[in-house]
C-alpha atoms as a PDB file:
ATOM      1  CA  UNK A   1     -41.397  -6.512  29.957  1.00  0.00           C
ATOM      2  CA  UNK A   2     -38.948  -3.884  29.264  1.00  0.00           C
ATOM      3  CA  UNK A   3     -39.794  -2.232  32.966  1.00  0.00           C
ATOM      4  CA  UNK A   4     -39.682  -2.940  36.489  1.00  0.00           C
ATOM      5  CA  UNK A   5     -40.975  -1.434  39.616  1.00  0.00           C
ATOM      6  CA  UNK A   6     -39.747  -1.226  42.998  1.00  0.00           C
ATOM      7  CA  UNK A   7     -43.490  -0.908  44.985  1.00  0.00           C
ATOM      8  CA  UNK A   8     -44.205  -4.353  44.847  1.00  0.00           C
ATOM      9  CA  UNK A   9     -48.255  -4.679  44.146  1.00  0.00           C
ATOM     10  CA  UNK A  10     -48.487  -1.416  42.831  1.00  0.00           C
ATOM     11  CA  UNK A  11     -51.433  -0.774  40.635  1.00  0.00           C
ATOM     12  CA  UNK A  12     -50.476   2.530  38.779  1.00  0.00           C
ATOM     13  CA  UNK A  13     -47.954   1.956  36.058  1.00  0.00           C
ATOM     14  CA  UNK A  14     -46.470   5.234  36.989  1.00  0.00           C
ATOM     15  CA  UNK A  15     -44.285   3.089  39.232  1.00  0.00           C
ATOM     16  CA  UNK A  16     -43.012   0.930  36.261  1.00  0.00           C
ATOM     17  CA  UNK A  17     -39.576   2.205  35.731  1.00  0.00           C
ATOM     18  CA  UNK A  18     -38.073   1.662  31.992  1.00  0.00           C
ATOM     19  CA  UNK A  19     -34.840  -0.565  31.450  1.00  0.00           C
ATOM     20  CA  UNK A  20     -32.355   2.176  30.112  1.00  0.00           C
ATOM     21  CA  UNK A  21     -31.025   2.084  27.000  1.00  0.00           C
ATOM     22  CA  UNK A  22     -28.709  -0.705  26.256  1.00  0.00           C
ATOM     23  CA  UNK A  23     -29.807  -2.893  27.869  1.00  0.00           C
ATOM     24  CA  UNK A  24     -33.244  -5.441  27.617  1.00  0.00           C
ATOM     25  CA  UNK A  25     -35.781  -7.254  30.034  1.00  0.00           C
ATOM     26  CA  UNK A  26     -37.900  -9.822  29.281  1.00  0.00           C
ATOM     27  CA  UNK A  27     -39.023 -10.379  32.307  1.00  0.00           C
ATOM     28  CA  UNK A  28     -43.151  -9.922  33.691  1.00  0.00           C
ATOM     29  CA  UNK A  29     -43.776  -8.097  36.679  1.00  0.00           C
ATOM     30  CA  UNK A  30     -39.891  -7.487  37.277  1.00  0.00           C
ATOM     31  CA  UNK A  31     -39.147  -6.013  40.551  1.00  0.00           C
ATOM     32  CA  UNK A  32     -35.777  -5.087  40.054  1.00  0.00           C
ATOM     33  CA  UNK A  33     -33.109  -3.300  38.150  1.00  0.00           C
ATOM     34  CA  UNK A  34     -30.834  -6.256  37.986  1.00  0.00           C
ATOM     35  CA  UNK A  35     -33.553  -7.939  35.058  1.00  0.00           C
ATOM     36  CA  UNK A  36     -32.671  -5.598  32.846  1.00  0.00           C
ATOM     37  CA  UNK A  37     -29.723  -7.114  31.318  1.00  0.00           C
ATOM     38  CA  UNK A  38     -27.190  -5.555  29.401  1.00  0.00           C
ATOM     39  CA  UNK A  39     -26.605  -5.488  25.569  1.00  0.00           C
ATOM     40  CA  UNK A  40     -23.219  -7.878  24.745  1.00  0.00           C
ATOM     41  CA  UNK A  41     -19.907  -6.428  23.824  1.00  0.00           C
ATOM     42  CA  UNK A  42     -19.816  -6.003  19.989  1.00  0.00           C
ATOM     43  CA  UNK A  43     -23.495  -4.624  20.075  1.00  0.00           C
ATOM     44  CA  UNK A  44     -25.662  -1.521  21.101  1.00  0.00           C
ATOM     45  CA  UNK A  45     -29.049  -0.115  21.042  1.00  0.00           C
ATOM     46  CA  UNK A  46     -30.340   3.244  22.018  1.00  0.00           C
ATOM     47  CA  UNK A  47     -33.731   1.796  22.801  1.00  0.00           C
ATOM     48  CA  UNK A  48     -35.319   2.162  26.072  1.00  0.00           C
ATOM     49  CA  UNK A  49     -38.007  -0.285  27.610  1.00  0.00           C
ATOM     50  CA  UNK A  50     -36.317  -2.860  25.085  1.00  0.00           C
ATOM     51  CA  UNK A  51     -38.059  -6.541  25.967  1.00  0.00           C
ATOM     52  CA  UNK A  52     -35.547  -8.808  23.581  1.00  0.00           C
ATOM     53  CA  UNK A  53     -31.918  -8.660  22.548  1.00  0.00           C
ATOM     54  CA  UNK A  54     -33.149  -8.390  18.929  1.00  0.00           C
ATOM     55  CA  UNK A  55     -32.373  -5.045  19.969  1.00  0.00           C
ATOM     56  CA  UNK A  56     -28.823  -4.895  20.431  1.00  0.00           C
ATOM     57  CA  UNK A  57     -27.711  -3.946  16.997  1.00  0.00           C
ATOM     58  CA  UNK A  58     -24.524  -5.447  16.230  1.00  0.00           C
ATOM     59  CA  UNK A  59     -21.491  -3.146  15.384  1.00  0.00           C
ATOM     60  CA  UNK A  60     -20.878  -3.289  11.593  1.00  0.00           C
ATOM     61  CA  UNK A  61     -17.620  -5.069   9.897  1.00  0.00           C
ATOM     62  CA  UNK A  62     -14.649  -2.746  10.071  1.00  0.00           C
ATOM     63  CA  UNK A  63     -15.605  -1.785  13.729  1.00  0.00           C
ATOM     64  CA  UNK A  64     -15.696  -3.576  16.999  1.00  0.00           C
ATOM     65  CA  UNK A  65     -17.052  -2.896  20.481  1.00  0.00           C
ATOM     66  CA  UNK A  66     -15.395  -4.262  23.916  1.00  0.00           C
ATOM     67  CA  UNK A  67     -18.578  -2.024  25.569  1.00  0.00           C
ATOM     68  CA  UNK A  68     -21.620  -4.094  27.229  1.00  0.00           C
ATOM     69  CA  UNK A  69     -24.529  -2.256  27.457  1.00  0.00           C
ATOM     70  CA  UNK A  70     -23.173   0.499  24.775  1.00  0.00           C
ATOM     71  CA  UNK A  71     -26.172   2.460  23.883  1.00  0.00           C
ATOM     72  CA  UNK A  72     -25.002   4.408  20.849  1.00  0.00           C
ATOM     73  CA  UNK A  73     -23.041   3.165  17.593  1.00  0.00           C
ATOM     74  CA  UNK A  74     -20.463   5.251  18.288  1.00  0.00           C
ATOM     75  CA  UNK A  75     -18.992   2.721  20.821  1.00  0.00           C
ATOM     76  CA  UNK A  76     -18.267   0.854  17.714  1.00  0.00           C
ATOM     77  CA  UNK A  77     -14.394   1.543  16.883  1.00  0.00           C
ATOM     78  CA  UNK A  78     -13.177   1.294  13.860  1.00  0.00           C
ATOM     79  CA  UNK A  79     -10.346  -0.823  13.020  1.00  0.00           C
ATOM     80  CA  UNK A  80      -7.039   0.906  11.986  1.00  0.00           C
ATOM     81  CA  UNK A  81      -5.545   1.315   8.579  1.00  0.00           C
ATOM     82  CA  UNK A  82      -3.462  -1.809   7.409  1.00  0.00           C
ATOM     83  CA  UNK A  83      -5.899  -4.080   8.967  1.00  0.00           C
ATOM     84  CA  UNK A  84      -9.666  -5.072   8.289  1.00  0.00           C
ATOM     85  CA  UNK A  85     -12.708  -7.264   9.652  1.00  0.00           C
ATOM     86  CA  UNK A  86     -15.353  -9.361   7.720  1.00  0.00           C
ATOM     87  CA  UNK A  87     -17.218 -10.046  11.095  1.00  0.00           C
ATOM     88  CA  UNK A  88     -20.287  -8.185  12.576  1.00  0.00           C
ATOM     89  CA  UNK A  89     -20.410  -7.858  15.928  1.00  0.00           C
ATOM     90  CA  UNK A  90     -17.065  -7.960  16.977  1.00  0.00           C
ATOM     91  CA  UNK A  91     -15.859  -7.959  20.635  1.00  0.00           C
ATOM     92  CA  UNK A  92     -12.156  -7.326  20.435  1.00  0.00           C
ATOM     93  CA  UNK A  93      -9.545  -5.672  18.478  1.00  0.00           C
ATOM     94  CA  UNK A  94      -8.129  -9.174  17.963  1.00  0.00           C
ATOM     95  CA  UNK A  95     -10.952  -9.408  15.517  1.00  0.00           C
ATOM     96  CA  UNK A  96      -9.228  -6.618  12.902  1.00  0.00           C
ATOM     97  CA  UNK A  97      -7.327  -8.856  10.537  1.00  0.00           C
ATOM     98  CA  UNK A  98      -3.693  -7.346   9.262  1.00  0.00           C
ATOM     99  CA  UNK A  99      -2.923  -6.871   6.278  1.00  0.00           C
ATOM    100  CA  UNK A 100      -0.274  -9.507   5.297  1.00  0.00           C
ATOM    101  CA  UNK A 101       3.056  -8.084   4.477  1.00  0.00           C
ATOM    102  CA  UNK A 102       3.731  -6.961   0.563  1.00  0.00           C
ATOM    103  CA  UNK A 103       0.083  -5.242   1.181  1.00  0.00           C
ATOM    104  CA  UNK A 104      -1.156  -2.005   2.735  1.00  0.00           C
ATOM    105  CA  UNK A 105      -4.533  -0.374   3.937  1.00  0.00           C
ATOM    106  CA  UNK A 106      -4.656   3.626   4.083  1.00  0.00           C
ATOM    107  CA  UNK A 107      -7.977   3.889   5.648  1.00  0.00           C
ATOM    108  CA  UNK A 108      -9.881   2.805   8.964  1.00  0.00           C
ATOM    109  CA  UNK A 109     -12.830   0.790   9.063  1.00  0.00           C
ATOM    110  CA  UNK A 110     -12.144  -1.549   5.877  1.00  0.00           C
ATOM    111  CA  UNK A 111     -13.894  -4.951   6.147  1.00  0.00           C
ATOM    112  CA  UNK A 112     -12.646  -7.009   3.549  1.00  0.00           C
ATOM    113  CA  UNK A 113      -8.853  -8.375   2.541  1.00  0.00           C
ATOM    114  CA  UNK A 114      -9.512  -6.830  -0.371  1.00  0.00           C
ATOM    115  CA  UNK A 115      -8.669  -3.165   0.672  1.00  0.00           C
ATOM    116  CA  UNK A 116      -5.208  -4.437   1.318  1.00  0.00           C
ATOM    117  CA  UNK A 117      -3.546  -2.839  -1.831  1.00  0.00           C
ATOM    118  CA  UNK A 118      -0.700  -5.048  -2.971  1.00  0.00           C
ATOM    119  CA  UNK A 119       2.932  -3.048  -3.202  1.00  0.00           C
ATOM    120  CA  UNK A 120       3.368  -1.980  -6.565  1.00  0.00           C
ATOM    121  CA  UNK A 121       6.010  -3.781  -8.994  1.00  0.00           C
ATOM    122  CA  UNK A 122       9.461  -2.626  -8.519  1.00  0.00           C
ATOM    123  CA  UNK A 123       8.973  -3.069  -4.621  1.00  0.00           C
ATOM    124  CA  UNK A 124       8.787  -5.353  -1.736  1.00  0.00           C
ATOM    125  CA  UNK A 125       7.451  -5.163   1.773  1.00  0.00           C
ATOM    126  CA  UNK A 126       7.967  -7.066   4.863  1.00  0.00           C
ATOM    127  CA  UNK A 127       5.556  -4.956   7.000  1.00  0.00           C
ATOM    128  CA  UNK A 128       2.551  -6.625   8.568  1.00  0.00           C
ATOM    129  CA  UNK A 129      -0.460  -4.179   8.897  1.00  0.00           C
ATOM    130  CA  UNK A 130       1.200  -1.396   7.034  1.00  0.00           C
ATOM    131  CA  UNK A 131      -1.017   1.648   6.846  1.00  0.00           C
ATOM    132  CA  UNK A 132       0.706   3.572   3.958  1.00  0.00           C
ATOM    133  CA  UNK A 133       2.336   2.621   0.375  1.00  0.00           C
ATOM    134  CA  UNK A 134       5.654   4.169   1.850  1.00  0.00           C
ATOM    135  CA  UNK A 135       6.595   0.690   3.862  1.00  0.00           C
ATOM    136  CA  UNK A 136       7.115  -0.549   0.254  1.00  0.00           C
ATOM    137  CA  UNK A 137      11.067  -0.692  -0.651  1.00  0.00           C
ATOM    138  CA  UNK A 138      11.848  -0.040  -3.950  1.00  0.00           C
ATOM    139  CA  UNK A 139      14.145  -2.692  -5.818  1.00  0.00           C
ATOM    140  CA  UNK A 140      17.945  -1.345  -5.791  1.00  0.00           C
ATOM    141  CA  UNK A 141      19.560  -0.418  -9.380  1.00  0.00           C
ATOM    142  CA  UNK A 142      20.888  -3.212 -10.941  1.00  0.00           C
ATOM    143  CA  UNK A 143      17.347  -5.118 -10.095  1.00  0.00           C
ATOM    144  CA  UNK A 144      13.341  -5.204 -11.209  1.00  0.00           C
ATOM    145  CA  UNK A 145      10.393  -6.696  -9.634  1.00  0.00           C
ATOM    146  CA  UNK A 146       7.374  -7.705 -12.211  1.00  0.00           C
ATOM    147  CA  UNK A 147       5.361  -8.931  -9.311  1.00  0.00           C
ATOM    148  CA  UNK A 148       2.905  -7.005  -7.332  1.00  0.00           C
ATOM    149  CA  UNK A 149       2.972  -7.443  -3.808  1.00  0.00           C
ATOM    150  CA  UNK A 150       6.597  -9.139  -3.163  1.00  0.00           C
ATOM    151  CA  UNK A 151       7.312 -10.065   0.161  1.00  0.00           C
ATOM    152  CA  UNK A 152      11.085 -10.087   0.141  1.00  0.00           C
ATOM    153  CA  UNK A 153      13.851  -8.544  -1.369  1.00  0.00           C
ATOM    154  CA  UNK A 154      15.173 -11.595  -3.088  1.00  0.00           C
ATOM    155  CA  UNK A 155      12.044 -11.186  -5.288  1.00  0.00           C
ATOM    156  CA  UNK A 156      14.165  -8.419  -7.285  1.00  0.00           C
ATOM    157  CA  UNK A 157      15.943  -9.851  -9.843  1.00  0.00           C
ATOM    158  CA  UNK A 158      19.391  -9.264 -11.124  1.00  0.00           C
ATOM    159  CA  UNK A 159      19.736  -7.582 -14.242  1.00  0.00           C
ATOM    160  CA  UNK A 160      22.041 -10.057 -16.419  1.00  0.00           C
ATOM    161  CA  UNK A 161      25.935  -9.622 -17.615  1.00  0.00           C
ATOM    162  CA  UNK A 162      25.571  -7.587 -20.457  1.00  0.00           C
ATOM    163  CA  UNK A 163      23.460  -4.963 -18.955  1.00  0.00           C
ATOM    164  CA  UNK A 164      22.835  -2.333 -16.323  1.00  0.00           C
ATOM    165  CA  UNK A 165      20.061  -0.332 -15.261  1.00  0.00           C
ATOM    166  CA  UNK A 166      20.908   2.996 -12.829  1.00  0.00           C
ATOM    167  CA  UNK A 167      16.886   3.243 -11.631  1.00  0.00           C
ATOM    168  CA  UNK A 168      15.531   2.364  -8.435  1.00  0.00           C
ATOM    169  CA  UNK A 169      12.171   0.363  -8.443  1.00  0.00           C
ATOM    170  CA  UNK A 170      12.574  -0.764 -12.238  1.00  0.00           C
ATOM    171  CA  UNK A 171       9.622  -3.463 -13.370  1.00  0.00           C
ATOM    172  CA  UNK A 172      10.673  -5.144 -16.006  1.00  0.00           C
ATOM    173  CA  UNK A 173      13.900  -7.074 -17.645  1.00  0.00           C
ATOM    174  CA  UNK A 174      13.629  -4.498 -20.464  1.00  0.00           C
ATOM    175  CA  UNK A 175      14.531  -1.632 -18.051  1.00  0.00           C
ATOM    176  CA  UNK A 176      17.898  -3.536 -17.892  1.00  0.00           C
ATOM    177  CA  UNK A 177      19.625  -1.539 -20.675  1.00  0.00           C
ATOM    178  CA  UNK A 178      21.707  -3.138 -23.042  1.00  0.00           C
ATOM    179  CA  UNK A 179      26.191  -2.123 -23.027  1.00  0.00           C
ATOM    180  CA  UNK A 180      26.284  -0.697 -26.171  1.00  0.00           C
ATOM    181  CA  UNK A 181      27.976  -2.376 -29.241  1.00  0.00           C
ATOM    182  CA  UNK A 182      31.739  -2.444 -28.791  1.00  0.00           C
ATOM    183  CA  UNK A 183      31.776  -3.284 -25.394  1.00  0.00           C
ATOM    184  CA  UNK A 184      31.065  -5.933 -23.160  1.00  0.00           C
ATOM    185  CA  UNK A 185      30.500  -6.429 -19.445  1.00  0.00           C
ATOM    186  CA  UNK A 186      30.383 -10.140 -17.337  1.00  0.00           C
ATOM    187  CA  UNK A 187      29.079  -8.161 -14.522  1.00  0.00           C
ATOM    188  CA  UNK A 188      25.505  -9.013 -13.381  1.00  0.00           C
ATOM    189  CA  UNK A 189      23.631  -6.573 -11.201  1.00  0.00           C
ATOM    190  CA  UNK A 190      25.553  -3.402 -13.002  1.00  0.00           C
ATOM    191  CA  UNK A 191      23.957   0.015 -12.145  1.00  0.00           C
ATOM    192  CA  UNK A 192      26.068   1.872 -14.559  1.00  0.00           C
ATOM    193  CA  UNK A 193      27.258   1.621 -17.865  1.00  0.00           C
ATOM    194  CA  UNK A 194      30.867   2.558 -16.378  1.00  0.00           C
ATOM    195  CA  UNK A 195      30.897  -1.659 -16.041  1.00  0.00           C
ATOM    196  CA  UNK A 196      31.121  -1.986 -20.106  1.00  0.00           C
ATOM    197  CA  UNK A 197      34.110  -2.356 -21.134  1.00  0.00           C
ATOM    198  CA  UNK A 198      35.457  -1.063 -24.414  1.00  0.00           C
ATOM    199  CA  UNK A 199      36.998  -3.464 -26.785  1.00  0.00           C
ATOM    200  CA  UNK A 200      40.520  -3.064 -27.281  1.00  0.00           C
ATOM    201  CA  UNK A 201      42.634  -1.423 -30.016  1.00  0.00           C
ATOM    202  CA  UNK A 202      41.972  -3.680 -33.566  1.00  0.00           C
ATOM    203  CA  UNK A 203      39.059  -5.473 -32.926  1.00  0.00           C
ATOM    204  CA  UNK A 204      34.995  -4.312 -32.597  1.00  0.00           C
ATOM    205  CA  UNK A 205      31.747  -5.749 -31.817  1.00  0.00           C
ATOM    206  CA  UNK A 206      28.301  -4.902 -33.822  1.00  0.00           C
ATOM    207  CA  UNK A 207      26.221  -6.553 -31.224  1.00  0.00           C
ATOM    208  CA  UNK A 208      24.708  -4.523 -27.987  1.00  0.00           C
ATOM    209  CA  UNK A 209      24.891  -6.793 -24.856  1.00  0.00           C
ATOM    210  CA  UNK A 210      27.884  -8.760 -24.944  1.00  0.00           C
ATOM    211  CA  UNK A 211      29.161 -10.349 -21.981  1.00  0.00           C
ATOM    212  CA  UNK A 212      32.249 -11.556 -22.944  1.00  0.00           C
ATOM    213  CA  UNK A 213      35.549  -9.855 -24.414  1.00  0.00           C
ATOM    214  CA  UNK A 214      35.559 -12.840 -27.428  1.00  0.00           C
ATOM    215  CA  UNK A 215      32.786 -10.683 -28.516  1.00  0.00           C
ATOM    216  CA  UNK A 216      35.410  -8.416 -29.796  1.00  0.00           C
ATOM    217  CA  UNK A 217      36.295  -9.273 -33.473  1.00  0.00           C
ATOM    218  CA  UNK A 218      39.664  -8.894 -34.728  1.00  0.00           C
ATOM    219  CA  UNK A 219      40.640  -6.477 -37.420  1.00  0.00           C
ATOM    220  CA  UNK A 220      41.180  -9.009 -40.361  1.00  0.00           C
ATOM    221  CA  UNK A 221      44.841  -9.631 -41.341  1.00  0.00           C
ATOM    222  CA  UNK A 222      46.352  -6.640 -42.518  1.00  0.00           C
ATOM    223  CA  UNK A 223      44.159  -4.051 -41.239  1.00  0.00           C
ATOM    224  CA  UNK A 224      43.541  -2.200 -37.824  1.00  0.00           C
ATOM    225  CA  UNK A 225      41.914   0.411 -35.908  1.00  0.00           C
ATOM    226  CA  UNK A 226      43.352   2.588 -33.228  1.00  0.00           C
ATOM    227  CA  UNK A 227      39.948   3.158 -31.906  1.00  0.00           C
ATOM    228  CA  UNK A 228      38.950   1.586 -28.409  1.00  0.00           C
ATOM    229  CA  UNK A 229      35.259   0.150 -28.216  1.00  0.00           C
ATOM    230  CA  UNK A 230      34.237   0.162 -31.891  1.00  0.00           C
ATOM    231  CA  UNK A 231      30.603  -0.500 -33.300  1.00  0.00           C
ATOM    232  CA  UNK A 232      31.708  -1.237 -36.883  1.00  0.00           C
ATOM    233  CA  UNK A 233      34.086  -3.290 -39.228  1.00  0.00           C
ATOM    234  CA  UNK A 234      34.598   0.308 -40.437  1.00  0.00           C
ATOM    235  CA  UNK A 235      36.611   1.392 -38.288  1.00  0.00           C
ATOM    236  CA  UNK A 236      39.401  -1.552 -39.666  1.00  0.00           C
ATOM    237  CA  UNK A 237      41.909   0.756 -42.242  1.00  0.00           C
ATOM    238  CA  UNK A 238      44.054  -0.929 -43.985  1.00  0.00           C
ATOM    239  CA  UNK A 239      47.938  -0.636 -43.744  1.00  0.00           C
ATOM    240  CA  UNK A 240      49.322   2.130 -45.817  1.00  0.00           C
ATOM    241  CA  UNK A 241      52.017   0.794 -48.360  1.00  0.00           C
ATOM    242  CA  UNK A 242      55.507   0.647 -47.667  1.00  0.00           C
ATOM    243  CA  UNK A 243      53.980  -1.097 -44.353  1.00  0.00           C
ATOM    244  CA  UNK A 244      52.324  -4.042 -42.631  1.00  0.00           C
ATOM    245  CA  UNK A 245      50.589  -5.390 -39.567  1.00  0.00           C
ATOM    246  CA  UNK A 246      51.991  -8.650 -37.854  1.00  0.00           C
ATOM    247  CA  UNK A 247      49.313 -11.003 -36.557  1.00  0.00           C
ATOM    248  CA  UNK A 248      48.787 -10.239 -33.023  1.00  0.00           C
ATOM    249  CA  UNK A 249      49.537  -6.322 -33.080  1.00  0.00           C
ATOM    250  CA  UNK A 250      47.291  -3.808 -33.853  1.00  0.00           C
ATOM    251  CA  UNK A 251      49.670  -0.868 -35.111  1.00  0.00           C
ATOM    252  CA  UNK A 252      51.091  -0.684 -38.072  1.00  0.00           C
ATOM    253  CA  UNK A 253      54.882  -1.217 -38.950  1.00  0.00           C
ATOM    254  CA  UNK A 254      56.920   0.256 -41.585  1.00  0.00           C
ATOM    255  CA  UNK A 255      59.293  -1.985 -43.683  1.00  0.00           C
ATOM    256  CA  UNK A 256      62.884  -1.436 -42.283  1.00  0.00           C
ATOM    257  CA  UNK A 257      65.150   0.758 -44.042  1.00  0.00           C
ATOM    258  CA  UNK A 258      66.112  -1.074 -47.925  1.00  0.00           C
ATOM    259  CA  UNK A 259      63.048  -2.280 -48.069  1.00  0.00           C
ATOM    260  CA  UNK A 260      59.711  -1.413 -49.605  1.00  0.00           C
ATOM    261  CA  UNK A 261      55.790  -2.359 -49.986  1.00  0.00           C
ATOM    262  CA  UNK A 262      53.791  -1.416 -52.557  1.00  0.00           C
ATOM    263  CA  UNK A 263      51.117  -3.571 -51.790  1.00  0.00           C
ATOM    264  CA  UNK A 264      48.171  -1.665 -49.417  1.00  0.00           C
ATOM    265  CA  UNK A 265      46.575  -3.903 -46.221  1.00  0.00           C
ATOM    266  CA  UNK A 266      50.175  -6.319 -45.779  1.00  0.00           C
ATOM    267  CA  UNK A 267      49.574  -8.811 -42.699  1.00  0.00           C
ATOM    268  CA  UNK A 268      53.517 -10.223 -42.455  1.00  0.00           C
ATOM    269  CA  UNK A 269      56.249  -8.901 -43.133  1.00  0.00           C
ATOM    270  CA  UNK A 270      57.517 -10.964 -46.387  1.00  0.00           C
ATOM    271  CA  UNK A 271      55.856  -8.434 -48.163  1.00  0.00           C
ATOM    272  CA  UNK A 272      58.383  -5.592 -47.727  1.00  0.00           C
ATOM    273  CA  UNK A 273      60.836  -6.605 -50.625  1.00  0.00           C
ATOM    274  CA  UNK A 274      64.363  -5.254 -50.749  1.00  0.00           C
ATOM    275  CA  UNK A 275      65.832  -2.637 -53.046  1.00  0.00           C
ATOM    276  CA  UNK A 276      67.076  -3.153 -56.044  1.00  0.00           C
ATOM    277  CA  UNK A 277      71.006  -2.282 -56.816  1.00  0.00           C
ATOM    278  CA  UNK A 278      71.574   1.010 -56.391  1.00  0.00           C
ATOM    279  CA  UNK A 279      68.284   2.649 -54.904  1.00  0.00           C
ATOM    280  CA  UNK A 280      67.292   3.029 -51.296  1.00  0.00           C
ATOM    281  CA  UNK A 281      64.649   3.517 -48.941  1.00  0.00           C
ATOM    282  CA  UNK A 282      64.871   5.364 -45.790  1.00  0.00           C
END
């Protein structure tokens, strides 16, 4: 077994020729080379005079061999980064596994799904068999991703009215910064705190966030405040005397001429009482 020799009857075993290597016969008294069969695809051996096909050594997982009668393990090929193969013995390419999209595999030769490392949060992939981390998109400004190993871009999520975020690949909701206190913004998706909006002459907000301009509080009556987006009830002065603030307006207006206010912080104008007989005011 393992032999074969062409002088048929011969009785020296100098005639007895060995199967080559990668290939097996189990044949008795063989007289040919065609006996000695070949080692499958997916397997090799380096043996000669082999007598079984427990010698073909099967290419490991991560490789594959489309080779019969391979006699070294380096007809086993490795399967290429951003795929991998759990199976021994492999025949084909088609037996390298891809890496699902949202996942990539830098190295040849992997074996099991787990090399596929899963894009990091603040990305998404749609790449099958994606051999490098750089197939993964980061999520535009105005969005985060707090899942690892999205498939699509609808898996980044809006950052809410109120808030804006000017970073690419953000990963959480609390990257979404907040429009400061005395502004407001009903803009989702915002990369850019340009989108808050100040509130207006005579009113103010103390809250960070607001979406809406009815956030704004109004000055109460008989005060106001000149300054645009304001943080604090501070910021409300009180009308000098000898004026008054009409509900509605945020300036200050001075009694007409005859007339006169000695009372500080007037809201209407029945407080600016004429002169007496005989004095004026300009």
């Amino acid at each position: 077994m393992g032999k074969y020799s062409l002088e048929v009857g011969s009785a020296s075993r100098e005639t007895c020729i060995e199967c080559d290597a990668g290939k097996y016969s189990s044949a008795l008294a063989a007289i040919s080379s065609t006996t000695c069969q070949k080692c499958v695809k997916g397997t090799y051996s380096a043996n000669r005079s082999a007598t079984s096909n427990t010698t073909c050594i099967p290419c490991e997982h991560g490789t594959f061999s489309a080779e019969d009668g391979a006699v070294s393990v380096h007809a086993c090929v490795s399967c290429k980064a951003g795929t991998y193969s759990p199976e021994a013995g492999a025949f084909s390419e088609s037996a390298c596994i891809p890496c699902i999209n949202a996942t990539y595999s830098t190295h040849d030769g992997e074996f099991d799904i787990s090399s596929c490392t899963p894009c990091a949060m603040g990305s998404y992939s749609r790449t099958v068999a994606a051999n490098t981390a750089d197939t993964c998109i980061l999520c535009v400004p105005g969005k985060y991703s707090y899942q690892l190993g999205s498939p699509s871009e609808s898996n980044c999520v809006a950052c809410s009215a109120g808030t804006f975020s000017n970073r690419s690949g953000a990963t959480a909701i609390s990257q979404c910064e907040l429009c400061r206190a005395g502004t407001f913004s009903g803009t989702p998706e915002a990369t850019s705190d340009e989108t808050c909006i100040p509130c207006g002459a005579g009113k103010f907000s103390v809250t960070a966030g607001n979406i809406h301009e009815n956030s704004c509080v109004t000055c109460e009556p008989g005060k106001t405040s000149a300054a645009m987006g304001a943080s604090s009830e501070s910021t409300c002065m009180e009308c000098e005397s000898g004026s008054f603030i009409a509900p509605g307006q945020f300036t200050c207006t001075e009694c007409e001429a005859g007339k006169y206010s000695s009372k500080i912080g007037s809201s209407i104008v029945a407080f600016c009482k004429a002169c007496v007989a005989g004095k004026f005011q300009t």
